[in-house]
N, C-alpha and C. Protein backbone atom coordinates (compact mmCIF):
# COMPACT_ATOMS: atom_id res chain seq x y z
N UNK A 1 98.67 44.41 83.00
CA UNK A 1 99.89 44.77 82.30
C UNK A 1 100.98 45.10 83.32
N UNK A 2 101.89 44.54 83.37
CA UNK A 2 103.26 45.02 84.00
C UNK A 2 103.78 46.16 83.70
N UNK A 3 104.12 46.93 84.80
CA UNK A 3 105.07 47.55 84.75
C UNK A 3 106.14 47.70 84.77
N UNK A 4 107.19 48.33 83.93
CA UNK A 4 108.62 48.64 83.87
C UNK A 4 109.13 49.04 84.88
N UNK A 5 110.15 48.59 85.80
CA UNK A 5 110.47 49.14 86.37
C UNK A 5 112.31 49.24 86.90
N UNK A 6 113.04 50.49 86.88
CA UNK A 6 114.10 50.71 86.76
C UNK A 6 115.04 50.43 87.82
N UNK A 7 114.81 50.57 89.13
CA UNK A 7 114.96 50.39 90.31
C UNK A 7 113.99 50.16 91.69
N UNK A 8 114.39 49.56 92.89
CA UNK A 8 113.70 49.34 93.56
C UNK A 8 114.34 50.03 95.47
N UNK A 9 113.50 50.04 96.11
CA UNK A 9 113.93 50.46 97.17
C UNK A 9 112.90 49.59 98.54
N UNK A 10 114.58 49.28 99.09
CA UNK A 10 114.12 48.14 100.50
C UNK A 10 114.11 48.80 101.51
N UNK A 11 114.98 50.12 101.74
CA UNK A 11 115.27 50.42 103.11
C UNK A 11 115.69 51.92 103.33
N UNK A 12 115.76 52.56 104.33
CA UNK A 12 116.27 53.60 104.31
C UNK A 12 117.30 54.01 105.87
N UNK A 13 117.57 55.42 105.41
CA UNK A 13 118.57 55.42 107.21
C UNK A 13 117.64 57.08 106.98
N UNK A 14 118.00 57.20 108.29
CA UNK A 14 117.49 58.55 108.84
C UNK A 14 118.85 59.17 109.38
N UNK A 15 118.73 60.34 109.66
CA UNK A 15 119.62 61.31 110.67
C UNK A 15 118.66 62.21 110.92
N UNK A 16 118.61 62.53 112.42
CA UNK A 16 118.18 63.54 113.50
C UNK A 16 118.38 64.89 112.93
N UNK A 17 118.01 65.86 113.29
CA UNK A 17 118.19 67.34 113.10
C UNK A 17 117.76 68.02 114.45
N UNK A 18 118.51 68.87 114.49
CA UNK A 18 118.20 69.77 116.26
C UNK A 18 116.79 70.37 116.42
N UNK A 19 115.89 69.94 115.20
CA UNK A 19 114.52 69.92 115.69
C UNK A 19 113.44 68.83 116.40
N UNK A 20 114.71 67.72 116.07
CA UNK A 20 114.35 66.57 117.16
C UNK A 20 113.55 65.50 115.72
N UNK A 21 113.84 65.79 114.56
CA UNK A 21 112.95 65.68 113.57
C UNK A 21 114.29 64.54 112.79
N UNK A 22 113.48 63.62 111.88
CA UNK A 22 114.74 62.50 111.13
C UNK A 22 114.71 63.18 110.04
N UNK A 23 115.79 62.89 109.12
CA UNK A 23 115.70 63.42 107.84
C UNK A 23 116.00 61.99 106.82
N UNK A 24 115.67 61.83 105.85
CA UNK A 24 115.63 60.71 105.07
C UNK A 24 117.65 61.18 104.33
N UNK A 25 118.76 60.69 104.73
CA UNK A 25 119.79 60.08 104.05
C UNK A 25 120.39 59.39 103.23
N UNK A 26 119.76 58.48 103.52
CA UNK A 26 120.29 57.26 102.47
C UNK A 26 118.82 56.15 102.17
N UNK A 27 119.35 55.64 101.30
CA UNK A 27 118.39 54.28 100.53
C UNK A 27 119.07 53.57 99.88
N UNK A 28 118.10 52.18 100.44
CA UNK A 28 118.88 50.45 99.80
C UNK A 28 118.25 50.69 98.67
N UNK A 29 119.23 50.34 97.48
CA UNK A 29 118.75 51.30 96.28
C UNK A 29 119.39 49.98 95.19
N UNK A 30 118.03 49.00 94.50
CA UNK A 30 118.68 47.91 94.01
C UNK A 30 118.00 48.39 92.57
N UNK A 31 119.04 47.80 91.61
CA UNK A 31 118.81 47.79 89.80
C UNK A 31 117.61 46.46 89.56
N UNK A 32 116.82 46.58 89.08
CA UNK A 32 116.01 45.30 88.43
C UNK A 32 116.59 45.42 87.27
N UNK A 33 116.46 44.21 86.95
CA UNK A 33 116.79 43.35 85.46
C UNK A 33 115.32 43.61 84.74
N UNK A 34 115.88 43.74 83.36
CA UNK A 34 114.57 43.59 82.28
C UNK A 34 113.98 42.32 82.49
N UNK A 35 113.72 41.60 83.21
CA UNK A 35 112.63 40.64 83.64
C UNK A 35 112.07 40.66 85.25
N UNK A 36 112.52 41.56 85.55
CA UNK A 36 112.38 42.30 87.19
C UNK A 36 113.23 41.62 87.86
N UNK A 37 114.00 41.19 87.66
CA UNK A 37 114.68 40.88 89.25
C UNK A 37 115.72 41.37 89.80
N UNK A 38 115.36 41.05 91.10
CA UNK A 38 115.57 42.21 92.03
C UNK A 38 117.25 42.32 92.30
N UNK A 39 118.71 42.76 91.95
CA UNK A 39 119.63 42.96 91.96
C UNK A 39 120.16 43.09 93.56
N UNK A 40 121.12 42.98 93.77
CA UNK A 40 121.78 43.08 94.89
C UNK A 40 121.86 44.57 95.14
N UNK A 41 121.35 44.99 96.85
CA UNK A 41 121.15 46.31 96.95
C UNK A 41 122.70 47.21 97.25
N UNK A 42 122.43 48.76 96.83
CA UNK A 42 123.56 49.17 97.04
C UNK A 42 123.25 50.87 98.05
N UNK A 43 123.89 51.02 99.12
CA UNK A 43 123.21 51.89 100.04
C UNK A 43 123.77 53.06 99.20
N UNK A 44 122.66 54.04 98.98
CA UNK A 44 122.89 55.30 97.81
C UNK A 44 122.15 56.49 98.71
N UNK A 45 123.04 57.72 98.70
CA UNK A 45 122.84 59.15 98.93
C UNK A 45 121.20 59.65 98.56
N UNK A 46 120.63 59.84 99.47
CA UNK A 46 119.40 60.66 98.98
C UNK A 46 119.89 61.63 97.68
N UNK A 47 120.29 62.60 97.40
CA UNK A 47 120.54 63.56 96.61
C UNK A 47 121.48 62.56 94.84
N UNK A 48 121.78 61.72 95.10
CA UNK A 48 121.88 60.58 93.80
C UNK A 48 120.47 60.24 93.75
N UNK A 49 120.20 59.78 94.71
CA UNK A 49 118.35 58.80 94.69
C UNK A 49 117.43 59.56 93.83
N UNK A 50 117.36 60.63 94.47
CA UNK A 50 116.30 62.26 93.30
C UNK A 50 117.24 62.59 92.53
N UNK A 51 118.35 62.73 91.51
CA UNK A 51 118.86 62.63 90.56
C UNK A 51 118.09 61.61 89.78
N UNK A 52 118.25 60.01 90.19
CA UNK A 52 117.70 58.66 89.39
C UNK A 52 116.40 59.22 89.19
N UNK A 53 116.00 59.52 90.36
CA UNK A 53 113.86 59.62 90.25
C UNK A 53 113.33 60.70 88.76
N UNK A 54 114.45 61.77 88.45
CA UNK A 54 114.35 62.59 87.57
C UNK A 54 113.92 61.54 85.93
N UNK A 55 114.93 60.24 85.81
CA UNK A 55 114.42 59.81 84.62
C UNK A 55 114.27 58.28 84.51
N UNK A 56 114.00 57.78 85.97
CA UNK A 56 113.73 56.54 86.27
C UNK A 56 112.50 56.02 86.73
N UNK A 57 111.68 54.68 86.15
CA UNK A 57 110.55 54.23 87.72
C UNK A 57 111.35 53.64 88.69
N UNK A 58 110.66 54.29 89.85
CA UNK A 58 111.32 53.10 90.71
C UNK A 58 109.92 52.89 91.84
N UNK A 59 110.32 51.76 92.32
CA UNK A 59 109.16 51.44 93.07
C UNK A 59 109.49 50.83 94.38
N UNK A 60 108.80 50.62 95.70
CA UNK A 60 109.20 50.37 96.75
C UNK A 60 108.87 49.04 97.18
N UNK A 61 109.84 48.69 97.96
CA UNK A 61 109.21 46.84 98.27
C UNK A 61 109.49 46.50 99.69
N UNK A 62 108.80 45.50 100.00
CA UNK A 62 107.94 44.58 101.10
C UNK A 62 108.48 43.80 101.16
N UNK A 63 108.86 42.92 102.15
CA UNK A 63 109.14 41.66 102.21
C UNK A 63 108.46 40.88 102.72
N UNK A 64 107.59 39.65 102.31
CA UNK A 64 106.40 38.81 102.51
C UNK A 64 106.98 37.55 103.24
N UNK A 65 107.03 37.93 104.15
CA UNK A 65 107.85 36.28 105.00
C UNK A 65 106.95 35.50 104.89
N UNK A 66 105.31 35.37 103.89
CA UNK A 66 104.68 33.89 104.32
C UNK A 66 105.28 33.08 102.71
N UNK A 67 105.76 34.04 101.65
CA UNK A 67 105.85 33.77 100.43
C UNK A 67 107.89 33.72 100.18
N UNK A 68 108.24 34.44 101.35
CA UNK A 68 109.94 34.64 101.57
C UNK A 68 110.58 35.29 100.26
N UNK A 69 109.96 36.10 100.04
CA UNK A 69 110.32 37.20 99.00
C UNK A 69 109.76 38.57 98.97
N UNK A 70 110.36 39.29 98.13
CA UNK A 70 109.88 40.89 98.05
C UNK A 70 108.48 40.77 97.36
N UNK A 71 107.83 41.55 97.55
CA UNK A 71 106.31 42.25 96.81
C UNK A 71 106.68 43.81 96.53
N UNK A 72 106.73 43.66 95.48
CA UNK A 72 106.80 45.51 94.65
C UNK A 72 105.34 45.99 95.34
N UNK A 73 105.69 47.12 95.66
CA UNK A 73 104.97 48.28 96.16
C UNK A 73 104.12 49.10 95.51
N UNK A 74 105.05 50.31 96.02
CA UNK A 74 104.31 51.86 94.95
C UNK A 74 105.45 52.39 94.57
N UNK A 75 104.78 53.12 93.58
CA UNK A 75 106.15 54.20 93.09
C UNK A 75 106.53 55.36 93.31
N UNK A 76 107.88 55.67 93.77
CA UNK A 76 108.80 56.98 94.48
C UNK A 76 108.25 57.80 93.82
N UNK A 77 107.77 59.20 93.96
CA UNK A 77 108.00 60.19 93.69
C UNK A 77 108.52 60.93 94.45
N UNK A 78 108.32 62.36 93.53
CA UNK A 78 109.08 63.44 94.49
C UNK A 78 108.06 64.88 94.35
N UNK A 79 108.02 65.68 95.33
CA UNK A 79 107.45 66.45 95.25
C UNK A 79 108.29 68.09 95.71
N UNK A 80 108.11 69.19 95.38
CA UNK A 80 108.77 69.95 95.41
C UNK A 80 108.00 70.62 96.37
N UNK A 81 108.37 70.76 97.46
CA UNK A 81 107.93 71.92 98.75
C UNK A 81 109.01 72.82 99.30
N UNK A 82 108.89 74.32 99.77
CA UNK A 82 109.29 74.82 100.02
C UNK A 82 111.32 74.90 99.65
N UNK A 83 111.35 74.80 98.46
CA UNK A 83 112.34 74.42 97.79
C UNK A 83 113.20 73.08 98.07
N UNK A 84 112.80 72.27 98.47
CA UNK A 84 113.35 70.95 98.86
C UNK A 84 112.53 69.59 98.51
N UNK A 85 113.13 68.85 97.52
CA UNK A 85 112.65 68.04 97.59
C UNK A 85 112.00 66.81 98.48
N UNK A 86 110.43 66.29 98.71
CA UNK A 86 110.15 65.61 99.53
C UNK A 86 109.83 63.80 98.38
N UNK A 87 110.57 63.06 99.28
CA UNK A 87 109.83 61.58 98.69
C UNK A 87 108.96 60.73 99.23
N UNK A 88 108.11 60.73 98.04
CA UNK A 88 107.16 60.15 98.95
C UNK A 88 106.46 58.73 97.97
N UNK A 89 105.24 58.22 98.62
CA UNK A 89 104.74 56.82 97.91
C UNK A 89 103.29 57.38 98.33
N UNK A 90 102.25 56.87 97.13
CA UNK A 90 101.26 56.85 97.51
C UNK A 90 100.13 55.08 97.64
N UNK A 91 99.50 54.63 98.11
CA UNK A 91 98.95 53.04 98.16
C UNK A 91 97.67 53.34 98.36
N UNK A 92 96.92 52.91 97.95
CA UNK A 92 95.60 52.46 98.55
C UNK A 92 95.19 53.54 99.48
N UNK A 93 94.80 54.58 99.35
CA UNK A 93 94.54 55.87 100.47
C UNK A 93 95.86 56.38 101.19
N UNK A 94 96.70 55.47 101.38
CA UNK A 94 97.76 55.69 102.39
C UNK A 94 99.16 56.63 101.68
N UNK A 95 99.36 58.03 101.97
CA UNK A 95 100.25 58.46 101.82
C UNK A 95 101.69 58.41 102.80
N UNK A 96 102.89 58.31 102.47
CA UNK A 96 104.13 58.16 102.70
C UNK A 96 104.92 59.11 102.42
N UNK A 97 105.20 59.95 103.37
CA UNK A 97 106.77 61.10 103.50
C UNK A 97 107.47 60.40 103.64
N UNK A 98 109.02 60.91 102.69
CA UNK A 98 110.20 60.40 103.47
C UNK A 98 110.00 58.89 103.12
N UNK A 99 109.35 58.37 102.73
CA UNK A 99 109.78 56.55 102.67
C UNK A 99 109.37 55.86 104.23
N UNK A 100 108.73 56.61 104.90
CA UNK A 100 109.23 56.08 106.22
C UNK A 100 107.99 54.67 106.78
N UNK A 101 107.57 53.78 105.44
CA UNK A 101 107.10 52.61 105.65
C UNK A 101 107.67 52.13 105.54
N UNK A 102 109.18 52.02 104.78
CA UNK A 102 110.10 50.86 104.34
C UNK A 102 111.08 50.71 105.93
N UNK A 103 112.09 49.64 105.33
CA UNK A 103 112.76 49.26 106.44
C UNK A 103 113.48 50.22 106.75
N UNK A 104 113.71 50.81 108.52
CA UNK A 104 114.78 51.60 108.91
C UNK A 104 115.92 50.79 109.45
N UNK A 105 116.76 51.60 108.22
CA UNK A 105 118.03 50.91 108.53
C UNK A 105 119.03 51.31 109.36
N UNK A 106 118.69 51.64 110.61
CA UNK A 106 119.32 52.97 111.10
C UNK A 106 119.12 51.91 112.95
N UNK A 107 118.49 51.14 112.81
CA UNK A 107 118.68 50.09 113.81
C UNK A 107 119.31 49.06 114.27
N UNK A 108 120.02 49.10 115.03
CA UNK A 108 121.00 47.93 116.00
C UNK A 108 120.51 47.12 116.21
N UNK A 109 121.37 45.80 116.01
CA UNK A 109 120.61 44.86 116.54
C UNK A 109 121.25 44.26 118.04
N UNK A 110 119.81 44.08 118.55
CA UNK A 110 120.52 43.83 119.89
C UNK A 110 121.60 42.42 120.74
């Protein structure tokens, strides 16, 4: 059975903190269509992003260069620690803070 799903997420940016530590900022933050497809992405504020997550699915995606398209992932949640929201994905054993399997978008190209 398919799942519904409301939005999708390709990428993210980080910013540093004087603990030497990234903090999750922003996310490539695309609309699916009621037949899933995948909308043109739009770079969105963490603090909008957990607003959406409050009454949206959204799920995270891959890009399969042998197939040259996205593969839907897992789905965003959020978890409440020490009064701050954390986002995360869970897969196959593998847990995810912060998003930080998806693409960082926070890289130059050389």
């Amino acid at each position: 059975m398919a799942t519904y799903k409301d939005f999708a997420v390709s990428g993210v940016w980080f910013e540093g903190s004087s603990k030497g530590e990234e903090h999750l900022t922003h996310v490539m933050l695309h609309k699916v269509s009621k037949h899933n497809k995948i909308l043109k992405g739009v770079k969105t504020e963490r603090k909008e992003f957990i607003e959406l997550l409050q009454n949206n699915i959204i799920y995270t995606l891959a890009w399969n260069y042998k197939e040259g398209r996205w593969k839907w992932c897992s789905q965003v949640v959020t978890e409440l620690k020490e009064g701050n929201y954390i986002l995360r994905t869970e897969s196959e054993d593998n847990r995810y803070n912060e998003l930080i399997n998806l693409i960082n978008m926070n890289i130059q190209p050389v």
